[in-house]
Protein backbone atom coordinates (compact mmCIF):
# COMPACT_ATOMS: atom_id res chain seq x y z
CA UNK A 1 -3.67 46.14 103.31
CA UNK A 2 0.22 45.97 103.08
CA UNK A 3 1.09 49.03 100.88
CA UNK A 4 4.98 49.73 99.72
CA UNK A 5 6.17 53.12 98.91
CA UNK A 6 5.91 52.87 95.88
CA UNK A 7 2.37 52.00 95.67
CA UNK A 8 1.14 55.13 98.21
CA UNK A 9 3.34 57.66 95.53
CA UNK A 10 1.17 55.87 92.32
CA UNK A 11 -2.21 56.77 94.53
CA UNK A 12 -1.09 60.31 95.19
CA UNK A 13 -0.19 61.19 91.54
CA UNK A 14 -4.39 60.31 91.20
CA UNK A 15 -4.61 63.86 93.26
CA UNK A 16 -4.57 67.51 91.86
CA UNK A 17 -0.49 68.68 91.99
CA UNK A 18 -0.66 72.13 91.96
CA UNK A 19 3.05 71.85 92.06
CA UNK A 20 3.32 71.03 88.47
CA UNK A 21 -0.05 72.45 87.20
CA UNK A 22 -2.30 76.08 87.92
CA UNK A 23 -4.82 76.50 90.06
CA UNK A 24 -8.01 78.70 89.07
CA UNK A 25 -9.88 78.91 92.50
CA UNK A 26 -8.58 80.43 95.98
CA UNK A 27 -6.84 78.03 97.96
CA UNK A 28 -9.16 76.77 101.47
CA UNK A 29 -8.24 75.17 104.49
CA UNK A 30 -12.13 73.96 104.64
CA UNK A 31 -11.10 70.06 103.09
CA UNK A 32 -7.71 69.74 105.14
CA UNK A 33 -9.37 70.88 108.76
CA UNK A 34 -12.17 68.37 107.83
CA UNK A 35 -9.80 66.04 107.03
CA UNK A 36 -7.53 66.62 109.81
CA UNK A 37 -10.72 66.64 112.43
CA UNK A 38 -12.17 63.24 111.52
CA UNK A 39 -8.65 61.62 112.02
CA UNK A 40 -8.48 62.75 115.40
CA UNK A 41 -6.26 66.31 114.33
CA UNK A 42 -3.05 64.14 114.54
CA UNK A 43 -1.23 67.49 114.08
CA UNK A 44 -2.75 68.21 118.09
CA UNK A 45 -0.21 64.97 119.60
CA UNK A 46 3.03 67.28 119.25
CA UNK A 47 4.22 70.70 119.31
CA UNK A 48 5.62 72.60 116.32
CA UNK A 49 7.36 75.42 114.52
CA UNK A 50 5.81 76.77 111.81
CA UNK A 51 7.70 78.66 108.83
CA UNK A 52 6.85 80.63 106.35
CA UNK A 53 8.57 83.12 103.63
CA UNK A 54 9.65 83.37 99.95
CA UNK A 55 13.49 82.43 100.13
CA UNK A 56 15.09 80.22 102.97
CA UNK A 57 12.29 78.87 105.09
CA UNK A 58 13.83 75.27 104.24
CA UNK A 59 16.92 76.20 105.27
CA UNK A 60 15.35 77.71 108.41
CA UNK A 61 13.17 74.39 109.14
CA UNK A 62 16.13 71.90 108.65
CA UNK A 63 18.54 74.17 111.23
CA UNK A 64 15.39 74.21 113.84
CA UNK A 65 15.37 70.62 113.66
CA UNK A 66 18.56 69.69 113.82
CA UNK A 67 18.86 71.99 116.93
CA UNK A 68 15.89 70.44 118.53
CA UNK A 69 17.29 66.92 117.37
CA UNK A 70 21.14 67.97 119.23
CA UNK A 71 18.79 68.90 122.37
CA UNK A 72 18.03 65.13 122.71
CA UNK A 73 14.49 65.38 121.35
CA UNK A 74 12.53 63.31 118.85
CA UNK A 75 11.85 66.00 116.18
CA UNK A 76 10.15 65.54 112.68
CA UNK A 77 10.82 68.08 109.78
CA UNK A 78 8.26 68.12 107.17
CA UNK A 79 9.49 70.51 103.88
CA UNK A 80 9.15 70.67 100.46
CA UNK A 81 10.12 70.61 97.19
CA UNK A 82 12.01 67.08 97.10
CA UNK A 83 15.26 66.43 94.91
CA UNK A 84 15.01 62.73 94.38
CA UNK A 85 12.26 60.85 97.03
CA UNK A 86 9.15 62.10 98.01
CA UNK A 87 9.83 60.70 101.41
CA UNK A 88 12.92 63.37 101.90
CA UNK A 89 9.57 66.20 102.86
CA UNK A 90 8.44 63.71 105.51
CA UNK A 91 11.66 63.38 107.69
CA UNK A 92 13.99 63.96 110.45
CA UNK A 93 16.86 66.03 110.38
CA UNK A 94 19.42 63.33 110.27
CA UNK A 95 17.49 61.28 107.36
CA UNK A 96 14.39 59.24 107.80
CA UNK A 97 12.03 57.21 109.97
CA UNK A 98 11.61 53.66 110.35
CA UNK A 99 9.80 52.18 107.28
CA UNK A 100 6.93 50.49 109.47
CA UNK A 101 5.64 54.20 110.56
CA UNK A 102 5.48 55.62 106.51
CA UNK A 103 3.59 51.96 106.15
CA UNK A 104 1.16 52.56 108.88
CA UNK A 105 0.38 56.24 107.93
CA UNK A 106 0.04 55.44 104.25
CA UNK A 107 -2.56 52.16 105.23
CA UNK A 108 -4.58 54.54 107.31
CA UNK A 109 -4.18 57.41 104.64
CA UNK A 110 -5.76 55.55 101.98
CA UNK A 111 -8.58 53.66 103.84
CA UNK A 112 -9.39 57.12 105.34
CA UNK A 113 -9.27 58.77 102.10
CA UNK A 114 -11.39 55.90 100.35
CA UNK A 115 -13.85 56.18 102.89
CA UNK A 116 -14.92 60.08 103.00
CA UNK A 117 -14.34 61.02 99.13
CA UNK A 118 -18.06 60.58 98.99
CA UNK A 119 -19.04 62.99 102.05
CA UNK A 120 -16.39 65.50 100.51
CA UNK A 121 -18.84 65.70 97.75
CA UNK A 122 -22.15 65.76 99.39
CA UNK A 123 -21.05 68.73 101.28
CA UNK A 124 -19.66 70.53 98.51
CA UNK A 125 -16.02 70.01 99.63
CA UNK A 126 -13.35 69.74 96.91
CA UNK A 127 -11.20 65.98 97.28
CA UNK A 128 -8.03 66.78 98.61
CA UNK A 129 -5.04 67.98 96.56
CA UNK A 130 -1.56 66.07 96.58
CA UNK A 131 0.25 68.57 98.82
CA UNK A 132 -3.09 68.56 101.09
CA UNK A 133 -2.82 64.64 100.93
CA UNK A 134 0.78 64.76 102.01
CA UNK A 135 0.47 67.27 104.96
CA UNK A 136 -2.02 64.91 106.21
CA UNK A 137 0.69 61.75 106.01
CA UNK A 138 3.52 63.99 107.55
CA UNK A 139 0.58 64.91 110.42
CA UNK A 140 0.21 60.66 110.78
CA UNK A 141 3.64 59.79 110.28
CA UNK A 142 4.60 61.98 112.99
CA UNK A 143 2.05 60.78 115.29
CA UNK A 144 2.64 57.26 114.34
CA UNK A 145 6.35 58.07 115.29
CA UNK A 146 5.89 59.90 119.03
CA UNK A 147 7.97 62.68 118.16
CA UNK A 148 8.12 65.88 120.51
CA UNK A 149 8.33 68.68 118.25
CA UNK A 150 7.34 69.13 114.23
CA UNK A 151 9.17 71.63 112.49
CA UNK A 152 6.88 72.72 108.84
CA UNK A 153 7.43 75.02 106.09
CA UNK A 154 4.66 76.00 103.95
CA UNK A 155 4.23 74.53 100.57
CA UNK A 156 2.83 77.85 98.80
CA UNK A 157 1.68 81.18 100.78
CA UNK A 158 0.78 80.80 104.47
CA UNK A 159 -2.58 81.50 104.76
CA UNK A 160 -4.46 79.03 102.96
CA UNK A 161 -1.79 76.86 103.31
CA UNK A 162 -2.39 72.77 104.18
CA UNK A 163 -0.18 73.45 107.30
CA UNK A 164 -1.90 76.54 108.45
CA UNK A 165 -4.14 74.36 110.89
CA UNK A 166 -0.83 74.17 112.84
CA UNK A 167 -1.15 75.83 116.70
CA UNK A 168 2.70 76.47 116.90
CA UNK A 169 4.75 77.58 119.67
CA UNK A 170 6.19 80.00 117.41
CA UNK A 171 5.62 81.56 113.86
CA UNK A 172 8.79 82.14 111.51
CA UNK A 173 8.54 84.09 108.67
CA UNK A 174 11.90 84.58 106.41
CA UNK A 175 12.72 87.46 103.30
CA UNK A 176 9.70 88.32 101.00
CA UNK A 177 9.80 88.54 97.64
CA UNK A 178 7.78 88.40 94.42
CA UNK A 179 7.10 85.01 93.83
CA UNK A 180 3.67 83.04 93.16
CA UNK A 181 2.08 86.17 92.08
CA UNK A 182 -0.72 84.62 90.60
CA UNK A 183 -1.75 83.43 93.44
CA UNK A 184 -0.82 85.59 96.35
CA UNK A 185 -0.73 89.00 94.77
CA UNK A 186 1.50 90.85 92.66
CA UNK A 187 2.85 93.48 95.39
CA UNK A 188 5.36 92.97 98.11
CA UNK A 189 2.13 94.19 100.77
CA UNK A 190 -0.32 91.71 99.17
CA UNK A 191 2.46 88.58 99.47
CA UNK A 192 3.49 89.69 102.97
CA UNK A 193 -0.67 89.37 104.21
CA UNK A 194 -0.38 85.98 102.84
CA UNK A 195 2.33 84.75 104.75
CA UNK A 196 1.44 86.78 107.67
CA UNK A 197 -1.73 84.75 107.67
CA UNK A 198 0.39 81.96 109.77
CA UNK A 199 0.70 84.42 112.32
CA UNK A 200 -1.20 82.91 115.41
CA UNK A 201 -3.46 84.79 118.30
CA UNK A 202 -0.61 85.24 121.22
CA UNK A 203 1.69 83.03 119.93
CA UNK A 204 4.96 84.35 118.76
CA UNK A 205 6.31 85.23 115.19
CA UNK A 206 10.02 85.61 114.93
CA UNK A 207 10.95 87.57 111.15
CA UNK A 208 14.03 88.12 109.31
CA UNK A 209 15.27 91.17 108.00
CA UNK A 210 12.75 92.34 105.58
CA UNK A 211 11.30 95.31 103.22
CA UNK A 212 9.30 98.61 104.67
CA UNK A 213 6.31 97.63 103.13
CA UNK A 214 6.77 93.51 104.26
CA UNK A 215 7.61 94.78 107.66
CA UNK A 216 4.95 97.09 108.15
CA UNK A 217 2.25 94.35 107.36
CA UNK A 218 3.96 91.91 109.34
CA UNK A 219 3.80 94.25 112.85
CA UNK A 220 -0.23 95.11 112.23
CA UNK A 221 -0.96 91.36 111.61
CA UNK A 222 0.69 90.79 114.68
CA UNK A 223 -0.58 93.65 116.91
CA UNK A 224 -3.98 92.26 115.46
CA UNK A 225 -3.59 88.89 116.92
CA UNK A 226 -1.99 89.72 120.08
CA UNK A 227 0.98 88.27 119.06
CA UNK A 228 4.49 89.23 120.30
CA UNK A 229 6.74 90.11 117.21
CA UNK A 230 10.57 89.51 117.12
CA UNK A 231 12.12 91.30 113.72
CA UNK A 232 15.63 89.65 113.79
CA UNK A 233 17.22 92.57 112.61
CA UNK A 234 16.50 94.44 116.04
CA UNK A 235 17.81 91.60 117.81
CA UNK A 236 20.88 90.72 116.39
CA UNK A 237 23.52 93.12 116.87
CA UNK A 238 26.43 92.03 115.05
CA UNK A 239 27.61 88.74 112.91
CA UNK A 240 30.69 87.98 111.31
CA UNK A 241 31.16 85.13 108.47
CA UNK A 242 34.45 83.65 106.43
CA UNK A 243 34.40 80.95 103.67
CA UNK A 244 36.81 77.64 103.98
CA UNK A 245 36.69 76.60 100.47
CA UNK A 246 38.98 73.67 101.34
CA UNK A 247 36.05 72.44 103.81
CA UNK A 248 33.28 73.66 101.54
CA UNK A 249 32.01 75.27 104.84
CA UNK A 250 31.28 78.85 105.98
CA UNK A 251 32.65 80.15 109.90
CA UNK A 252 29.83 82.24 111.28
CA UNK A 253 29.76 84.56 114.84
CA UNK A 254 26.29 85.44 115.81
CA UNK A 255 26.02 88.17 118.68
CA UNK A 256 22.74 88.84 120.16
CA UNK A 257 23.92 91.40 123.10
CA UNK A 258 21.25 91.51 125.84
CA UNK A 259 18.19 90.84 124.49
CA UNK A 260 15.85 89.34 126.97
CA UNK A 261 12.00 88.45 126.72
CA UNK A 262 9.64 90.44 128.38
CA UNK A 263 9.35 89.32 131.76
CA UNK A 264 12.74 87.91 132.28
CA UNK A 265 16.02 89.50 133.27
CA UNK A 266 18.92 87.72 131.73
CA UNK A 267 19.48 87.82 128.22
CA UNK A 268 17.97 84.94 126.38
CA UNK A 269 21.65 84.31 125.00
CA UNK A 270 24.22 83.84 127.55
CA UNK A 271 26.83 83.72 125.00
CA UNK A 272 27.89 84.31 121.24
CA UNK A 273 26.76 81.69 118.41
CA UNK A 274 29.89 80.55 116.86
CA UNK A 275 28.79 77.91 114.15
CA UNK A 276 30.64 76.20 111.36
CA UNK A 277 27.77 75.80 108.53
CA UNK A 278 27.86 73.57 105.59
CA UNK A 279 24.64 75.51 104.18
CA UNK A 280 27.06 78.11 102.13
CA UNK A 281 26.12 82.20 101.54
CA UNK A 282 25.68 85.70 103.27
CA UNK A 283 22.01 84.39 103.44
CA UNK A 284 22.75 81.78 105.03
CA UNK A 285 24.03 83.72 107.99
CA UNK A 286 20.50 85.23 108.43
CA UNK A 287 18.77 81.95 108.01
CA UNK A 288 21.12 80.60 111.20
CA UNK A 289 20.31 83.56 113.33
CA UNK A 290 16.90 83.44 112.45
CA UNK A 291 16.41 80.16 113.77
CA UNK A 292 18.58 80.29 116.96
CA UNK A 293 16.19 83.23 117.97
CA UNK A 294 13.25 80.88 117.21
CA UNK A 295 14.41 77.93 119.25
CA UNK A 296 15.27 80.43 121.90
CA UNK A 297 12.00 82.22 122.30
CA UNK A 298 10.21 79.22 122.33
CA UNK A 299 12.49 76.75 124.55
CA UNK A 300 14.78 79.75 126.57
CA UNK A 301 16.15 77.08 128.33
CA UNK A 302 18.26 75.04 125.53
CA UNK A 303 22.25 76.23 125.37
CA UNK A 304 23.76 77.84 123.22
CA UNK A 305 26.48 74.86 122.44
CA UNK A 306 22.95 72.66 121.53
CA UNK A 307 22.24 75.54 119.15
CA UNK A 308 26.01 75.97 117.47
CA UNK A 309 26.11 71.98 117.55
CA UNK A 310 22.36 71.97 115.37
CA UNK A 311 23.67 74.25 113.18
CA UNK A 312 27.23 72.50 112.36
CA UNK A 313 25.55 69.30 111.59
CA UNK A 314 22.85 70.70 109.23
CA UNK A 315 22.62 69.34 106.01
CA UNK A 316 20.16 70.03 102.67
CA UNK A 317 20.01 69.19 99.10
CA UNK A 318 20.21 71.60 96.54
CA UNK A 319 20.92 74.69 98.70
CA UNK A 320 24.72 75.96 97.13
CA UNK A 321 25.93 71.91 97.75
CA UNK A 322 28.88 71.23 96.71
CA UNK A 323 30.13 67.92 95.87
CA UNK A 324 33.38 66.80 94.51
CA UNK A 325 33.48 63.64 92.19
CA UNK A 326 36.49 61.82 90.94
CA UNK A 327 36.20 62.21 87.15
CA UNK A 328 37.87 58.84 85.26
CA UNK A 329 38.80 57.82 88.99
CA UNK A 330 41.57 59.94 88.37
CA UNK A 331 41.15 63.59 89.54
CA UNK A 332 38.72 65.75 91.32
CA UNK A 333 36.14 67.73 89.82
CA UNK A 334 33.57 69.92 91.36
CA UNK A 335 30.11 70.56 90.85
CA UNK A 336 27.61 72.88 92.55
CA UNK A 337 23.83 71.96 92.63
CA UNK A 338 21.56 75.25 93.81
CA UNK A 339 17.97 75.20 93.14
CA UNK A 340 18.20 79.29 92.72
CA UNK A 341 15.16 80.30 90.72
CA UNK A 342 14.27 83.60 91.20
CA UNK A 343 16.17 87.08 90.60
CA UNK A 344 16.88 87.78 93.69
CA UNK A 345 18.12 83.89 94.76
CA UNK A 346 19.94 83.57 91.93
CA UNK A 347 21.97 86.97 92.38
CA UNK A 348 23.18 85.43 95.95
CA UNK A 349 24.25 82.51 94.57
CA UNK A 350 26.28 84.25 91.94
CA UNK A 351 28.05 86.16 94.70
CA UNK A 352 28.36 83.35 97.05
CA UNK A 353 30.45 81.94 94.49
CA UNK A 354 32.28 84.63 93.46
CA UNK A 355 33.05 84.95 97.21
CA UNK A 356 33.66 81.08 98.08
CA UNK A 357 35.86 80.28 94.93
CA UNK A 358 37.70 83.60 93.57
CA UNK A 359 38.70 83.10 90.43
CA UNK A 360 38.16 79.80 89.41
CA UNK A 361 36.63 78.69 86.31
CA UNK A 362 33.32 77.84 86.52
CA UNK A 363 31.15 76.81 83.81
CA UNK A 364 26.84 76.93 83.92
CA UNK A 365 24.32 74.68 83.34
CA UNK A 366 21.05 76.38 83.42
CA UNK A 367 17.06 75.14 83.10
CA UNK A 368 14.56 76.92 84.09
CA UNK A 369 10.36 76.62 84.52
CA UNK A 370 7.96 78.46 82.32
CA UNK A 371 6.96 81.00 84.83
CA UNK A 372 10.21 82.43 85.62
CA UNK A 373 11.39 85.62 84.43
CA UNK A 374 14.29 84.77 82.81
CA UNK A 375 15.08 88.24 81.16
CA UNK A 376 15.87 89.42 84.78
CA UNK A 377 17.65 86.47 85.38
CA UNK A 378 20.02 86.00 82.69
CA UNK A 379 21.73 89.68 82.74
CA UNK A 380 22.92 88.53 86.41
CA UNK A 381 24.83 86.20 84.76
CA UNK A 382 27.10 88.84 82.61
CA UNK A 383 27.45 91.72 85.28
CA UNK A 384 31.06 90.76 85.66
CA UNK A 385 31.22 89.79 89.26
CA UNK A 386 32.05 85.91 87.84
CA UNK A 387 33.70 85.43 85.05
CA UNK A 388 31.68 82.63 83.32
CA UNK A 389 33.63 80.21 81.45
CA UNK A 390 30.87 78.43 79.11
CA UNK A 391 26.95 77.88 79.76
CA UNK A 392 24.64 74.83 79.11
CA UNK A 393 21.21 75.37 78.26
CA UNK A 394 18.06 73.16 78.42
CA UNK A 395 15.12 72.24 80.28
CA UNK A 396 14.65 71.10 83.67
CA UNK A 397 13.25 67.79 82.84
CA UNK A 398 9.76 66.66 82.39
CA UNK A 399 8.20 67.34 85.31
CA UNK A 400 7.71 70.78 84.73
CA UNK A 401 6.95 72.91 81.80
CA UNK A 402 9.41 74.90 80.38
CA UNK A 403 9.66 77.78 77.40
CA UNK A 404 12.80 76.80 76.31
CA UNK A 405 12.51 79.02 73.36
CA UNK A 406 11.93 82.46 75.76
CA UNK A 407 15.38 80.96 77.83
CA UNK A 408 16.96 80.59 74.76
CA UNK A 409 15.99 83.61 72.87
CA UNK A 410 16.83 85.83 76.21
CA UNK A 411 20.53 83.67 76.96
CA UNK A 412 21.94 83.47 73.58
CA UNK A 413 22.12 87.00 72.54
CA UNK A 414 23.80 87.64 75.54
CA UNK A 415 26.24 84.91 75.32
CA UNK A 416 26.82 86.13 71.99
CA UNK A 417 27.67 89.67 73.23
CA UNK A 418 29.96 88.38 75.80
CA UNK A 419 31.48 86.09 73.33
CA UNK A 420 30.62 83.49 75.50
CA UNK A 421 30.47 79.77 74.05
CA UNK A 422 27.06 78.15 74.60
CA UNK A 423 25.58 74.32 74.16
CA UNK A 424 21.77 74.35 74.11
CA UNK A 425 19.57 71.12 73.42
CA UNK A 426 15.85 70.36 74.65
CA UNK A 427 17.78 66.49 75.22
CA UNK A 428 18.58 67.14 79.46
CA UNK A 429 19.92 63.84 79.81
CA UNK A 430 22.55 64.13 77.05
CA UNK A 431 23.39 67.92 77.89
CA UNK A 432 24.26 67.57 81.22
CA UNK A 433 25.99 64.69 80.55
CA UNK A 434 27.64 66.93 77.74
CA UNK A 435 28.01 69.44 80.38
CA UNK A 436 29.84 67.40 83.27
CA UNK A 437 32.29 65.82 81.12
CA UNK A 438 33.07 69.23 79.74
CA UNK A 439 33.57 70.53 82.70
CA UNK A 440 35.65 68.16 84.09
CA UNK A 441 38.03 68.02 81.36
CA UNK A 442 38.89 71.28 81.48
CA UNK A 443 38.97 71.73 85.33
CA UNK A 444 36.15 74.06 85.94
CA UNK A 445 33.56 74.45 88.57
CA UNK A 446 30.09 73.20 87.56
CA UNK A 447 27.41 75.18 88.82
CA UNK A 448 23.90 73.56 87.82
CA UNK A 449 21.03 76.36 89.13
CA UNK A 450 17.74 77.40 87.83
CA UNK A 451 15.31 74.99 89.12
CA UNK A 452 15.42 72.30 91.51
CA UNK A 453 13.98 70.07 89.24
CA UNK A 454 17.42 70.08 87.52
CA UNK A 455 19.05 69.87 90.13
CA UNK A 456 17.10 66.32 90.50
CA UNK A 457 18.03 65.61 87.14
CA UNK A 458 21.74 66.42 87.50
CA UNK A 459 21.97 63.91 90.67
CA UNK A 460 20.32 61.40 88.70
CA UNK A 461 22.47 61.67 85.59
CA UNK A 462 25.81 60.93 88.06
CA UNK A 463 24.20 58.07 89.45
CA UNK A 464 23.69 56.92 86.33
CA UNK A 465 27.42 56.84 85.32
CA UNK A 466 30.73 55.13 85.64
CA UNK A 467 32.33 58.43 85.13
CA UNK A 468 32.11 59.66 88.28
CA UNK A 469 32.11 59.04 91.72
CA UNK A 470 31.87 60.58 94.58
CA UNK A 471 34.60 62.06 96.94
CA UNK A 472 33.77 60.33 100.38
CA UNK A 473 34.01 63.31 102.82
């Protein structure tokens, strides 16, 4: 069998996406360790990071690998969701792998598959979902590939997540916050035991600054297991940040002091972290230090210059990007593509704005999914921190349900209070064509947020057109 890319995404869309529809039963790992076990557990021919968390575990997985890639080995970073390709979750940290190794994983993907539906059912297994079907390629792909290290971020959870039959050197775990409450549980404490549930025996779990209650959970899980626990914000003593909004880049200064694993008697930093990060935000600061002290408790021997050099050169879609277009090939105009879509996400990227571009005009174009709770969302948007210039309203495609009539009803009112001007149409293509042309012409920023499906949209409307093109840079 000689499959194309094309043909292995048509046989996973025959698999339950519990991306784009709900689940009624628990999640299991019972199908994907079955799964894993009768290929050989592929996932067993490297070592990997594991990371988990509500809000910046990609950011977190693509720094880790492109520090382990700047270290001189062959890393792969598996994340999720995807902007434009399916292939971007299946990676490296500077793009992709050769063709021939997607090929080969795919071939033996499907055969395998085709082969053991019918056991899955005579044991009472359920067939494997899309996300369960993809862990498994990224687990062959990898192999297929010899790399040394696989960096993964959970899909949903941590648990009874399709990557929780990982044995990682370390755990990660970044902020918690309410998020997939049907799910994992509709508490900080309930959502935390989920994610804690990648938390290894004696293997261990670095964590980012979180809550009292997330915290609390995360140190019992951990003294259960036997694992040793690093909480970042006992770690790092002091960091510094500036914007360069000429660069579109963010100066950060990372000082650990003299921490130093048990058992050792230098500090596992010999130096400061002095980075110069394209991934934009205050976040973004936490995310870096976050992962340095990952790398570092599992590999103690890479430098810090390896580390600063990762972190300069990492790159990922739909995470504050900014990229300027010539509009008419004539002047520039810039637009900012952040998949923000909860309260708390969406409040940061308000502020890293307000902090990266002060007073600029900036206009919004705005989708959301039907799940989100967009009457916490939308007052963010009139608190006065950013002056708003004008907002587009509509729906983040197809791919995922919307209620266009709760954003609309919640946004409008408030627009209308603000004496704000609004566009709203359920026709994306045309509004955010509607909405970069507008913005252009009068100068403004463009900040498209909401959902990353949009933001997929949005990059696929401007390849689309001979309006604009983009700045090389």
């Amino acid at each position: 069998m000689n499959i194309s890319m094309i043909g292995f995404q048509t046989w996973l869309e025959s698999a339950a996406n519990y991306e784009r529809q709900k689940r009624t039963k628990q999640f299991s790992l019972k199908t994907i360790s079955l799964l894993a076990n009768e290929l050989g557990n592929p996932q067993d021919t490297f070592k990997s990071f594991h990371i988990a968390g509500s809000k910046g575990k990609g950011s977190v997985s693509a720094m880790i690998a492109s520090i382990l890639h700047e270290a001189g080995f062959n890393e792969g970073l598996y994340t999720s969701p995807h902007i434009i390709d399916f292939l971007e979750r299946v990676g490296k940290a500077d793009g992709r792998f050769e063709n021939l190794f997607y090929e080969q994983a795919a071939e033996e993907l499907i055969a395998f598959i085709d082969g053991i539906s019918e056991k899955l059912d005579k044991l009472g297994f359920e067939q494997a979902s899309w996300f369960e079907l993809m862990t498994l390629f990224a687990f062959l792909t990898f192999r297929n590939a010899h790399i040394d290290y696989g960096v993964f971020e959970t899909g949903l959870g941590g648990r009874f997540d399709a990557t929780n039959i990982l044995t990682p050197l370390v755990s990660i775990i970044t902020p918690i916050e309410l998020e997939h409450t049907e799910y994992l549980g509709n508490t900080i404490p309930k959502i935390a035991f989920e994610k804690a549930g990648i938390i290894k025996p004696h293997t261990p779990v670095c964590v980012s600054k979180q809550s009292f209650q997330a915290k609390r959970v995360f140190w019992l899980q951990a003294l259960k297991k036997h694992a040793p626990v690093y909480f970042l914000e006992h770690i790092l003593k002091t960091y510094a940040y500036n914007y360069d909004s000429a660069l579109n880049t963010m100066n950060i200064t990372l000082d650990f002091g003299n921490f130093h694993l048990k058992g050792q008697k230098d500090p596992l930093f010999k130096s400061k972290i002095i980075a110069n990060l394209h991934l934009l935000g205050k976040v973004q600061v936490q995310n870096a230090a976050l992962a340095a002290l990952a790398v570092k408790v599992a590999m103690p021997d890479i430098d810090e210059k390896t580390i600063e050099a990762g972190l300069n050169k990492t790159r990922l879609q739909g995470r504050f990007e900014i990229d300027d277009y010539l509009y008419k090939k004539s002047y520039n105009f810039k637009i900012i593509l952040d998949g923000a879509h909860t309260e708390n996400s969406i409040r940061i990227t308000i502020d890293t704005l307000k902090n990266m571009f002060p007073g600029r005009k900036c206009n919004v174009l705005f989708a959301a999914a039907a799940d989100k709770k967009i009457e916490n969302i939308a007052p963010l948007f009139f608190n006065g921190s950013v002056d708003f210039n004008r907002f587009f309203f509509t729906i983040p495609g197809e791919k995922k349900k919307a209620d266009y009539n709760k954003l609309t009803k919640v946004f409008i009112p408030l627009c209308e209070k603000n004496k704000t001007p609004y566009y709203e149409s359920k026709d994306y293509t045309s509004l955010i064509s509607e909405a970069l042309i507008c913005s252009a012409e009068e100068g403004a920023i463009l900040l498209a947020t909401g959902s990353f499906y949009l933001v997929s949209e949005v990059k696929n409307s401007l390849k689309l057109t001979n309006t604009f093109s983009p700045v090389a840079g």
